[in-house]
PDB file of N, CA and C in Angstrom:
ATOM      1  N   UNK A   1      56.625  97.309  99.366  1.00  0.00           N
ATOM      2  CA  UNK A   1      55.579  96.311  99.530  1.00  0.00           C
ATOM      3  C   UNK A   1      56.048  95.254 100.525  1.00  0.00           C
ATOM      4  N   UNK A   2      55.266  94.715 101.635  1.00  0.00           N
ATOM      5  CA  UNK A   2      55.379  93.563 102.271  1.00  0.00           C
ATOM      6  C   UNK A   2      55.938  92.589 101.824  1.00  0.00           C
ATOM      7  N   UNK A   3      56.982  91.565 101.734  1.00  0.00           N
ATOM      8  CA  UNK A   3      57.020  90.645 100.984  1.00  0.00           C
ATOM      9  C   UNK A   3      56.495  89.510 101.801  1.00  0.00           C
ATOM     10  N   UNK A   4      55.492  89.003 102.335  1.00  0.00           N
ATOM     11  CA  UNK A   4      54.722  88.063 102.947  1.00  0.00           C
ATOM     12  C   UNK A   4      53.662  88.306 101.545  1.00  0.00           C
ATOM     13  N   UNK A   5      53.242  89.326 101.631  1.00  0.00           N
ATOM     14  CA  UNK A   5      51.758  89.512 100.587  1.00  0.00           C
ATOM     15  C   UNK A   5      52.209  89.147  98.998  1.00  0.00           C
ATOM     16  N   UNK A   6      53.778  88.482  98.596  1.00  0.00           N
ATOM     17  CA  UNK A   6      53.959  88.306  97.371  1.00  0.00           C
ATOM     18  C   UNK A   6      54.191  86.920  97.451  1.00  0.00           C
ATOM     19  N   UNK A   7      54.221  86.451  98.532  1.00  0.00           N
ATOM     20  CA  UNK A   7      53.806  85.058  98.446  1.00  0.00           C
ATOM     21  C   UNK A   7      52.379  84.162  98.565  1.00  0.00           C
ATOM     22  N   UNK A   8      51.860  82.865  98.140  1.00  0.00           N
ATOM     23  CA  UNK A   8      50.924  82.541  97.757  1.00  0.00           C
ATOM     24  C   UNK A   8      50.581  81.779  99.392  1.00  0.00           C
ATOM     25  N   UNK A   9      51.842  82.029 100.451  1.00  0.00           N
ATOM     26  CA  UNK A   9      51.476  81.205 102.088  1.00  0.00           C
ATOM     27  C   UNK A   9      50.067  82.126 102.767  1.00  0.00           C
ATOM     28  N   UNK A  10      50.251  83.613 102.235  1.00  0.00           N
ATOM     29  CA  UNK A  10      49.942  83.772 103.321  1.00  0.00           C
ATOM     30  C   UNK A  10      48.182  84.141 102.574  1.00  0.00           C
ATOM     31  N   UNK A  11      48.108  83.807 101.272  1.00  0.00           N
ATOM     32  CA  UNK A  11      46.837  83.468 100.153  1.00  0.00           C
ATOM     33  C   UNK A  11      46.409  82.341 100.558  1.00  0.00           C
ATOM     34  N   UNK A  12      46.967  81.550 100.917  1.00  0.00           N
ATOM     35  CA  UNK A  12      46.429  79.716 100.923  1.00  0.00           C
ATOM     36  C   UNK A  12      46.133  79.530 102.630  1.00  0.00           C
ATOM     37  N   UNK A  13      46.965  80.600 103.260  1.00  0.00           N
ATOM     38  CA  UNK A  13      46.717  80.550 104.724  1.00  0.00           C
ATOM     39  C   UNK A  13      45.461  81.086 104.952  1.00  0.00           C
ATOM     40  N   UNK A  14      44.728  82.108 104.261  1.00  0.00           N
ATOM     41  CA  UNK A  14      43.133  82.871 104.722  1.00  0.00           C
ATOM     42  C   UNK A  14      42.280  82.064 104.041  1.00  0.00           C
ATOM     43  N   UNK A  15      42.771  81.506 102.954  1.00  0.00           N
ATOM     44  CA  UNK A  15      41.396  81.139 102.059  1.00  0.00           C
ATOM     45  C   UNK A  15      41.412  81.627 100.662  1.00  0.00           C
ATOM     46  N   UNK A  16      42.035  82.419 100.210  1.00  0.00           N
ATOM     47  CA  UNK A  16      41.686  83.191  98.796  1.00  0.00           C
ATOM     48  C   UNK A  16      42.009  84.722  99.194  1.00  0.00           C
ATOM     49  N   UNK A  17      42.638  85.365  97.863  1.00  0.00           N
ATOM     50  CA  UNK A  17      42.704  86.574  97.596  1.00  0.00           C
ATOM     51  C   UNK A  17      41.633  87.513  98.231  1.00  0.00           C
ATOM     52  N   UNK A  18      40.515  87.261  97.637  1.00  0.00           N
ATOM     53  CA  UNK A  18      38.956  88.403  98.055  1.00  0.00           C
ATOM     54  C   UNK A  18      39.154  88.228  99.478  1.00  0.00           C
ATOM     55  N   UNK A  19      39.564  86.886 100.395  1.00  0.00           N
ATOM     56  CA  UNK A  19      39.226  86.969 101.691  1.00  0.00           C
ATOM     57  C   UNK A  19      40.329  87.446 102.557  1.00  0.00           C
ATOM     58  N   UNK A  20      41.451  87.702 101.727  1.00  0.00           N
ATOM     59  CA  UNK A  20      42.968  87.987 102.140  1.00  0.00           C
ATOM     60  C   UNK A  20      42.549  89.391 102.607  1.00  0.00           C
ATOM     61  N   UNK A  21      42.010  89.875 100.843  1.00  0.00           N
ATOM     62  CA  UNK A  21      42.034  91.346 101.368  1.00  0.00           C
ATOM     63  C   UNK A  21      41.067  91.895 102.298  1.00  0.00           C
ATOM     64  N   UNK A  22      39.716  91.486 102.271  1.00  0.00           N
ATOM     65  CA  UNK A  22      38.687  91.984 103.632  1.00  0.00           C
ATOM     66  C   UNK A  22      39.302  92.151 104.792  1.00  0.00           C
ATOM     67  N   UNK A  23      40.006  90.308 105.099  1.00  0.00           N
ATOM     68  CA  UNK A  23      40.389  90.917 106.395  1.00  0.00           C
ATOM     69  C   UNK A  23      41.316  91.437 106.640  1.00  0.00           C
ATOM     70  N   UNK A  24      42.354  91.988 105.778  1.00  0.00           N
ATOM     71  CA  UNK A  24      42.957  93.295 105.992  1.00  0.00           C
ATOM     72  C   UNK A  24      42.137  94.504 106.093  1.00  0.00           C
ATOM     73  N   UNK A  25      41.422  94.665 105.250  1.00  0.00           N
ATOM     74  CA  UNK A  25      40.894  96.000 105.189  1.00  0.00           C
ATOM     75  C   UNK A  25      40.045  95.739 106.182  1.00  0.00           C
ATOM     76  N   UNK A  26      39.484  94.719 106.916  1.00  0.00           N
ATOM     77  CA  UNK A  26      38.416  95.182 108.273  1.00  0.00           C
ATOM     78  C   UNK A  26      39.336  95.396 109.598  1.00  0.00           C
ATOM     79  N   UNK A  27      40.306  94.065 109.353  1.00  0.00           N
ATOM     80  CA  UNK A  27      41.598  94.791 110.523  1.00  0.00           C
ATOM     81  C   UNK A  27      41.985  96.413 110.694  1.00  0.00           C
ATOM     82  N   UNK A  28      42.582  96.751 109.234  1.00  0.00           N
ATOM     83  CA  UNK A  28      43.205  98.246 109.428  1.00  0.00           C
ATOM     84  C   UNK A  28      42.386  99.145 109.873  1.00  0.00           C
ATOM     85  N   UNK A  29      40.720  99.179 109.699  1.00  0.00           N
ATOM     86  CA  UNK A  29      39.571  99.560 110.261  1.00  0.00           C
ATOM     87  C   UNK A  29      39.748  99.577 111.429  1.00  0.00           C
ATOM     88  N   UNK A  30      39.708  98.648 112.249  1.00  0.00           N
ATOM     89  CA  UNK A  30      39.383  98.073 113.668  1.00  0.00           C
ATOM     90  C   UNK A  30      40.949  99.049 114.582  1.00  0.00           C
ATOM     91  N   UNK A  31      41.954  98.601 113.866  1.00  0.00           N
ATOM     92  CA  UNK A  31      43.233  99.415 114.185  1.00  0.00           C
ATOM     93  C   UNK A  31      43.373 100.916 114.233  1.00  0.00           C
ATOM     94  N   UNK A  32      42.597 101.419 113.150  1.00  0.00           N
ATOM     95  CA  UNK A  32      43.071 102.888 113.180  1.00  0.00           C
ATOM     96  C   UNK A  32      41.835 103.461 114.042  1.00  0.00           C
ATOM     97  N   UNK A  33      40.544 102.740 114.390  1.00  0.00           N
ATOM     98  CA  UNK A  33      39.332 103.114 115.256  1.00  0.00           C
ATOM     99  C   UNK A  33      40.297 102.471 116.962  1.00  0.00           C
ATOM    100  N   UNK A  34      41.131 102.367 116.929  1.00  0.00           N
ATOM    101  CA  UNK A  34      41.935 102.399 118.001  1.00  0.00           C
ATOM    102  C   UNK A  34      41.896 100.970 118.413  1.00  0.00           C
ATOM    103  N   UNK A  35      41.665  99.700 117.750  1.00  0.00           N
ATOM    104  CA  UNK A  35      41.870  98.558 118.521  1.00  0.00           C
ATOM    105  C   UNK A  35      43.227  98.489 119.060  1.00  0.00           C
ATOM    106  N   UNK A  36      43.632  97.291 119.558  1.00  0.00           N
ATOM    107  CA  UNK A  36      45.432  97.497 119.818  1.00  0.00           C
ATOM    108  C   UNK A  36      45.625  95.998 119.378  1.00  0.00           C
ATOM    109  N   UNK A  37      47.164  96.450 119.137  1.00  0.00           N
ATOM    110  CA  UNK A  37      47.538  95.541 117.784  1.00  0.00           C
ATOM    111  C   UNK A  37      48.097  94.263 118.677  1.00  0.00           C
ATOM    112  N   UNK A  38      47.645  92.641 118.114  1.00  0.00           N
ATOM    113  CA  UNK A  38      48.026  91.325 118.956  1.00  0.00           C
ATOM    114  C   UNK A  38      49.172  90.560 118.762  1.00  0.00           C
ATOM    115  N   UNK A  39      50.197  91.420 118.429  1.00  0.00           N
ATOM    116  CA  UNK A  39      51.400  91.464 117.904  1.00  0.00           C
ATOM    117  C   UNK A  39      52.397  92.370 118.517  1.00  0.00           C
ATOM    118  N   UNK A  40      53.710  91.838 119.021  1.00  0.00           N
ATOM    119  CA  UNK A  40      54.307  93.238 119.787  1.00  0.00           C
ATOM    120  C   UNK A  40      55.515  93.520 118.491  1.00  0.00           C
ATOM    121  N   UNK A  41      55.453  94.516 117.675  1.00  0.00           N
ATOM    122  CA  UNK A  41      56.478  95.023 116.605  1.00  0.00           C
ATOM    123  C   UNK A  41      56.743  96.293 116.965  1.00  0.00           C
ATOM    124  N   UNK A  42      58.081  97.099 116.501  1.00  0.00           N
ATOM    125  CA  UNK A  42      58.811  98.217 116.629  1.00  0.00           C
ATOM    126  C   UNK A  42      58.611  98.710 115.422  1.00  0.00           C
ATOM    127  N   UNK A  43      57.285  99.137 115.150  1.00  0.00           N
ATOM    128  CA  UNK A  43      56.795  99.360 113.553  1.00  0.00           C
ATOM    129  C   UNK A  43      55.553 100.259 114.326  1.00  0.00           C
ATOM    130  N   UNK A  44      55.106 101.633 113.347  1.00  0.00           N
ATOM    131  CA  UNK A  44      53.401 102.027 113.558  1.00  0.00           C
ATOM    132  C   UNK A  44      53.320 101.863 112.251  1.00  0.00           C
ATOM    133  N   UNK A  45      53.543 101.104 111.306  1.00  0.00           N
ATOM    134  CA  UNK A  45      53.200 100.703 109.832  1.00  0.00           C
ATOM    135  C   UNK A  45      52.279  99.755 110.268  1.00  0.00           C
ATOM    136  N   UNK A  46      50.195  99.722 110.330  1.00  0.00           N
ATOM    137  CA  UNK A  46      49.244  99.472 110.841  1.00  0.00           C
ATOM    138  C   UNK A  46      49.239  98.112 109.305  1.00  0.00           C
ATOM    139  N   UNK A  47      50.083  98.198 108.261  1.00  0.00           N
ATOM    140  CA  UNK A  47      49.783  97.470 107.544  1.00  0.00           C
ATOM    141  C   UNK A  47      50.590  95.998 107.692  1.00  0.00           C
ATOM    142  N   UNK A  48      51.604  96.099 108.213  1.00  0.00           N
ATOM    143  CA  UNK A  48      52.599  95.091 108.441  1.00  0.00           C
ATOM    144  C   UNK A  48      52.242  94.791 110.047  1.00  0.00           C
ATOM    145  N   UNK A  49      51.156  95.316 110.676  1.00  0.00           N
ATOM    146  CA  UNK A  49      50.950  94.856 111.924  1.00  0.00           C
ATOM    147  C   UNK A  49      49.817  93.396 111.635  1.00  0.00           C
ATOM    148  N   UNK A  50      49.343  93.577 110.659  1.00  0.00           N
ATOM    149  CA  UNK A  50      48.088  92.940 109.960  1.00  0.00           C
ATOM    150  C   UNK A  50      48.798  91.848 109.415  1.00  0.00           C
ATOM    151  N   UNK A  51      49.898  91.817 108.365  1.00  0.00           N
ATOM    152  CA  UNK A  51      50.411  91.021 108.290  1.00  0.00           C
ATOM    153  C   UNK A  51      50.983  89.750 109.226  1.00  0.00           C
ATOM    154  N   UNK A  52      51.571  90.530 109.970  1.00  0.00           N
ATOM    155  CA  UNK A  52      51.991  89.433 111.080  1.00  0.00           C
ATOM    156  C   UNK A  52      50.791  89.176 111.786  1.00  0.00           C
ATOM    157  N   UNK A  53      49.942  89.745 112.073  1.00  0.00           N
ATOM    158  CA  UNK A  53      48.714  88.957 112.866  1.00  0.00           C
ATOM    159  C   UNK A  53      48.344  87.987 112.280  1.00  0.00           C
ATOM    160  N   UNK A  54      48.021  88.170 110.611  1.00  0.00           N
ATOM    161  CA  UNK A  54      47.534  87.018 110.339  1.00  0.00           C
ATOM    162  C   UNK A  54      48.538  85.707 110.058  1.00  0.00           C
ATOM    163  N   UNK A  55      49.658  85.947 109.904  1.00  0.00           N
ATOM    164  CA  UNK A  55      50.711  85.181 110.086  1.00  0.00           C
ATOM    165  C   UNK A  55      51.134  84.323 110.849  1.00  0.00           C
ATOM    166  N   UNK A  56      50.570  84.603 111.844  1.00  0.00           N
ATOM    167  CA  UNK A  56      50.657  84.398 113.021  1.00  0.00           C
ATOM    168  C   UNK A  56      49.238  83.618 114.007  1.00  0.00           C
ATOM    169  N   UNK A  57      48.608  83.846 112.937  1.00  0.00           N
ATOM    170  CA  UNK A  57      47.417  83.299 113.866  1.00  0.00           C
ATOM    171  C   UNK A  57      46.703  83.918 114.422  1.00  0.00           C
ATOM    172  N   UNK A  58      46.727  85.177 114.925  1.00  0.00           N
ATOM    173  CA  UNK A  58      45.935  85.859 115.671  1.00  0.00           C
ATOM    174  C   UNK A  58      44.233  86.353 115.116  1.00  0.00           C
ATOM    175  N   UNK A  59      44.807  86.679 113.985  1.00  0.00           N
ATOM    176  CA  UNK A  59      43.424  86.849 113.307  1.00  0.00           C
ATOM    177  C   UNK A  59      42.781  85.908 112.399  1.00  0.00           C
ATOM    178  N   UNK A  60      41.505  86.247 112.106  1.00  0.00           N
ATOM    179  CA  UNK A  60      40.712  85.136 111.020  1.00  0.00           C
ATOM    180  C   UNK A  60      39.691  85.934 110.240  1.00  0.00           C
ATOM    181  N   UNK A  61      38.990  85.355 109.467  1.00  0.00           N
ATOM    182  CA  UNK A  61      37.864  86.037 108.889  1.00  0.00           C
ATOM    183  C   UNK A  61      36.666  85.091 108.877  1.00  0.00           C
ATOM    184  N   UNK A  62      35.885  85.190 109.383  1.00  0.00           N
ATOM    185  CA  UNK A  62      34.710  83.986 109.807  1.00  0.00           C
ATOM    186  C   UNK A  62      33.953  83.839 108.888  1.00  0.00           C
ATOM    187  N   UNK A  63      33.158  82.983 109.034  1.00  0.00           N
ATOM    188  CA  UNK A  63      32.073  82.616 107.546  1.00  0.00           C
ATOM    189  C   UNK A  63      31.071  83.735 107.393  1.00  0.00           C
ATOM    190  N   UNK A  64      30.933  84.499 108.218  1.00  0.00           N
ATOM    191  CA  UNK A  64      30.217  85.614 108.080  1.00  0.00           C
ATOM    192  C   UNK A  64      30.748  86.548 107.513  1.00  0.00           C
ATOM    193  N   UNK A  65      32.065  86.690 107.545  1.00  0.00           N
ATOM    194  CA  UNK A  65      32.811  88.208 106.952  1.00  0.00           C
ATOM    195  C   UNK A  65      32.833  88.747 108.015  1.00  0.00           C
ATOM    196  N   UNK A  66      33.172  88.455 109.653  1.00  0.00           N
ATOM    197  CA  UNK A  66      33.218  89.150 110.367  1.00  0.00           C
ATOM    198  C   UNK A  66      34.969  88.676 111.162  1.00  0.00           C
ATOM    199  N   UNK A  67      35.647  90.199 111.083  1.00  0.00           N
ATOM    200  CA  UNK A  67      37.009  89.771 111.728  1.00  0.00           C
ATOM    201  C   UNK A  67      37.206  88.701 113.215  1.00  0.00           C
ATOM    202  N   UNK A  68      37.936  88.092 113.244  1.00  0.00           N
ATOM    203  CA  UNK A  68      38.014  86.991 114.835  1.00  0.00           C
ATOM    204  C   UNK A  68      39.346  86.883 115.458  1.00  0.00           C
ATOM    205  N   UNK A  69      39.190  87.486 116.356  1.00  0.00           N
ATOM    206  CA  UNK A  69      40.811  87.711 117.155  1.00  0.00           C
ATOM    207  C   UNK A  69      41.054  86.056 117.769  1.00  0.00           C
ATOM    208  N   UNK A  70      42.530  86.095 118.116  1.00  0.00           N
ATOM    209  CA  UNK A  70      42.664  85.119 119.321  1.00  0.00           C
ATOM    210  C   UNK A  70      41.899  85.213 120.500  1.00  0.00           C
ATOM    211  N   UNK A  71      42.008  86.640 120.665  1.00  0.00           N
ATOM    212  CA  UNK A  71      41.125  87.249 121.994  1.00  0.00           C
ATOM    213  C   UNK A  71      39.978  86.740 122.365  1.00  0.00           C
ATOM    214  N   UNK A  72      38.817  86.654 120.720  1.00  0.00           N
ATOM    215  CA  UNK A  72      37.924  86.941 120.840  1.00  0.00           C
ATOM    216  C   UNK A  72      37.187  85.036 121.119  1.00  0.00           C
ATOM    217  N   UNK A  73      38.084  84.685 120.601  1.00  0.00           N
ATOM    218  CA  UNK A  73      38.056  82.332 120.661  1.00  0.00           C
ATOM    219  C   UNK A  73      38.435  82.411 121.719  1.00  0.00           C
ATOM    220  N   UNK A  74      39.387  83.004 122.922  1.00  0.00           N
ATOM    221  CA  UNK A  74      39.153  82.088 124.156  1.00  0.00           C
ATOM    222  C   UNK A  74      38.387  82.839 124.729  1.00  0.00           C
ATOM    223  N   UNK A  75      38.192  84.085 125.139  1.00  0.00           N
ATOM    224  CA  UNK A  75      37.066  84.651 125.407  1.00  0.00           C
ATOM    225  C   UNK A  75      35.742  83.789 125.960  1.00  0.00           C
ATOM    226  N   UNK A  76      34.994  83.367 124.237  1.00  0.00           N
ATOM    227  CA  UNK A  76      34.505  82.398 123.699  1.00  0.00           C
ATOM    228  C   UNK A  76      34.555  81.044 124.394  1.00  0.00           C
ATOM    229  N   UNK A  77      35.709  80.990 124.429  1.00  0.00           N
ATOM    230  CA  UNK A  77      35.616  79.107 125.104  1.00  0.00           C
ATOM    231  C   UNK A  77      35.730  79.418 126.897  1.00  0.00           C
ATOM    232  N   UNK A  78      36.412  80.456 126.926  1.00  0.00           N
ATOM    233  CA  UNK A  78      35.966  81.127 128.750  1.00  0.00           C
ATOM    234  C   UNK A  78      34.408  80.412 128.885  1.00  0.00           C
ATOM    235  N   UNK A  79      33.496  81.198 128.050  1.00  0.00           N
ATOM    236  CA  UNK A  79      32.117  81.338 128.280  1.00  0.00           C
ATOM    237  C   UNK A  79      31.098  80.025 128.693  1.00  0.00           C
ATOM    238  N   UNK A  80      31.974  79.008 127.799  1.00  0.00           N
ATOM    239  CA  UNK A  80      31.164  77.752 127.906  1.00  0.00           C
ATOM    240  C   UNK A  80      30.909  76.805 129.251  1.00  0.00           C
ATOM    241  N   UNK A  81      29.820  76.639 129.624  1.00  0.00           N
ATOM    242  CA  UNK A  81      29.614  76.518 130.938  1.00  0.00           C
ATOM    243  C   UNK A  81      29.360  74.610 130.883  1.00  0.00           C
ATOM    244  N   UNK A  82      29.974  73.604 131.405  1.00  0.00           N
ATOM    245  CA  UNK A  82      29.921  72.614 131.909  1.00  0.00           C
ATOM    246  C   UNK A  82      29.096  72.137 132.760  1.00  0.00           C
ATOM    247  N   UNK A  83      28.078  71.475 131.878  1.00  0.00           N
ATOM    248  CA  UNK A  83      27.107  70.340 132.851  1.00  0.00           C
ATOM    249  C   UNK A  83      27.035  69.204 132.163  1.00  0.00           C
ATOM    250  N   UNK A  84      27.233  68.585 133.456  1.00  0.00           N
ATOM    251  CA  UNK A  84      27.333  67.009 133.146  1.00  0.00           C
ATOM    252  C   UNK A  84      26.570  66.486 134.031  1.00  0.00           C
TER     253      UNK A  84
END
């Protein structure tokens, strides 16, 4: 077992248990449908890649229940167009 997931940091870091696990389980989804992982590890253990993403910041789980990369926030703030 991971030992990140037996501590309560990386529970209090998503929000709650129920939301811990979604966005694992929508990550490992997104991963094994071939996303690529935002983390560089010497691991294909797709479960400890998840870990450190969210550890790390890279991932989120939005008020919708929909996964949110780093990628996908500057992307996002790319988009916003300035008028003044």
């Amino acid at each position: 077992m991971i030992d990140e997931l037996r501590e309560e940091e990386i529970v209090n870091k998503v929000g709650g248990r129920f939301k811990l696990t979604t966005l694992i389980q929508k990550r490992l989804i997104a991963l094994n449908a071939g996303a690529r992982p935002l983390v560089s590890m010497h691991t294909s253990n797709k479960m400890e890649i998840v870990i450190r993403e969210i550890m790390e910041n890279k991932i989120e789980l939005d008020n919708t229940g929909v996964v949110s990369t780093i990628e996908d926030q500057l992307s996002d703030a790319g988009d916003f167009d300035e008028e003044f």
